[in-house]
Protein backbone atom coordinates (compact mmCIF):
# COMPACT_ATOMS: atom_id res chain seq x y z
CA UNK A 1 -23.75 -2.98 8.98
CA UNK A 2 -25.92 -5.20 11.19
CA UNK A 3 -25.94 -7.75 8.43
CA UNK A 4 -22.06 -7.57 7.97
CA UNK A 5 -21.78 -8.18 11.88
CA UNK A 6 -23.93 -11.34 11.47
CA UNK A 7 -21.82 -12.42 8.95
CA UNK A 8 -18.69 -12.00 10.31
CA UNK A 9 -19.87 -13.73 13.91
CA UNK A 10 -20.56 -16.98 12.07
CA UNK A 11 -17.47 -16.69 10.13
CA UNK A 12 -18.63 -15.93 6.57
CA UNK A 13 -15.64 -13.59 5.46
CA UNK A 14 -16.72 -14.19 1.73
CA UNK A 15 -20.23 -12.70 2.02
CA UNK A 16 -18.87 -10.32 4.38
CA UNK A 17 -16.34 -9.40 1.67
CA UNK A 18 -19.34 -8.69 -0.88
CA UNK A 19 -21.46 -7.31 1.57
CA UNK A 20 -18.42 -4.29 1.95
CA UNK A 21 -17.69 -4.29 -1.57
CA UNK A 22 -21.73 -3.20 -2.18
CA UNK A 23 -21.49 -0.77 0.80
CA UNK A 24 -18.39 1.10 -1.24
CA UNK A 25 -20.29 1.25 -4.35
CA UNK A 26 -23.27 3.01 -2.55
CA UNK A 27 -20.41 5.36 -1.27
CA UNK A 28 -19.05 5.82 -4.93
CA UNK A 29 -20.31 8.85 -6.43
CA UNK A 30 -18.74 11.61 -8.30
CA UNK A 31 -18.58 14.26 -5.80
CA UNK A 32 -18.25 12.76 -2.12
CA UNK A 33 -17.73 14.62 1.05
CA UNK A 34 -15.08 14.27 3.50
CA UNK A 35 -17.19 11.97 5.68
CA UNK A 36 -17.96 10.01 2.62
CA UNK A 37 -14.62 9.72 1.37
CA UNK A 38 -13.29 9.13 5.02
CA UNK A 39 -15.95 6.12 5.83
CA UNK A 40 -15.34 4.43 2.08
CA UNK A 41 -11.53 4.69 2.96
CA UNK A 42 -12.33 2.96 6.65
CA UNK A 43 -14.44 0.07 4.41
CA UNK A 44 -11.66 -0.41 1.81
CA UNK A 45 -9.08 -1.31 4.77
CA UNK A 46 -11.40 -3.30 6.74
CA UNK A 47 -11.96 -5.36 3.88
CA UNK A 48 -8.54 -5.36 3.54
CA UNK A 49 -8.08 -6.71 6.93
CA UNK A 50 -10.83 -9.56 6.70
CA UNK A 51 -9.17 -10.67 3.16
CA UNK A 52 -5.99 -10.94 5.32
CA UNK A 53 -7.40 -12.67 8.22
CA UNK A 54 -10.19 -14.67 7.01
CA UNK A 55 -8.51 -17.81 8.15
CA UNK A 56 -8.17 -16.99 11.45
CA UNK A 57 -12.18 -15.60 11.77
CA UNK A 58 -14.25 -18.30 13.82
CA UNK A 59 -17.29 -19.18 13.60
CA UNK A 60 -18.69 -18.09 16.80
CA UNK A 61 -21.77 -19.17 16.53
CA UNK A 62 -21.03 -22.64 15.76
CA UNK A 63 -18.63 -22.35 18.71
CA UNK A 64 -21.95 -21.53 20.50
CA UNK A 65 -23.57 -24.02 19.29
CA UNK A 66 -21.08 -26.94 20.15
CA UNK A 67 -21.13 -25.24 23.78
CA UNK A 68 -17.39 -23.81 23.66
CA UNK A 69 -16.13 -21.29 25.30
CA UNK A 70 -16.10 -17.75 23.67
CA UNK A 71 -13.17 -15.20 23.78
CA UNK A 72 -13.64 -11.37 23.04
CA UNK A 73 -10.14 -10.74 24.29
CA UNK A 74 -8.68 -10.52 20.88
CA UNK A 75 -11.33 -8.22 19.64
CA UNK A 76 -11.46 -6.23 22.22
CA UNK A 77 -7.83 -5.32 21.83
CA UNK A 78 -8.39 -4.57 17.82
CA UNK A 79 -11.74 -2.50 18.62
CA UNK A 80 -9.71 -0.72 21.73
CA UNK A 81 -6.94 0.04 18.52
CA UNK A 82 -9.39 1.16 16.50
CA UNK A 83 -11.24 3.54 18.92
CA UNK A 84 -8.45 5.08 20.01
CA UNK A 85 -7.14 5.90 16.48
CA UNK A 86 -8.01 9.94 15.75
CA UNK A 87 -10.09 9.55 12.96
CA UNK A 88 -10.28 13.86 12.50
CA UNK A 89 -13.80 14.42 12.72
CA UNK A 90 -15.38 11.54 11.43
């Protein structure tokens, strides 16, 4: 996960992509349990969501780099969404 944060902080959706599609297959197995199941469904729409918004994921650390300025705003809102969203006892 800390190498899928990386990723996706300097704007690599494409190895982020892979990077989730190798943490489902380590979820894959023939008899899963509910947390399991729950976190490979959570992976399967992230990567959903980075498919659909990989043109609109900066690179934040070049950003850094070039010395401009750095919003969280947007992902605060999506991580307040997504925190707040009962997830029934995962």
């Amino acid at each position: 996960m800390e190498r899928l944060k990386w990723l996706l902080w300097h704007g690599n959706t494409f190895r982020a992509e892979r990077v989730l599609s190798w943490l489902e297959d380590d979820l894959d197995s023939e008899d899963p349990g509910e947390a399991q199941r729950k976190l490979a469904k959570y992976l399967v729409e992230f990567a959903g969501y980075i498919r659909a918004n990989a043109t609109w994921i900066p690179n934040y650390g070049e950003r850094r780099r070039c010395g401009e300025a750095i919003s969280s705003a947007f992902v605060e809102s999506t991580v307040n969404q997504v925190v707040s969203k009962p997830m029934g006892g995962l």
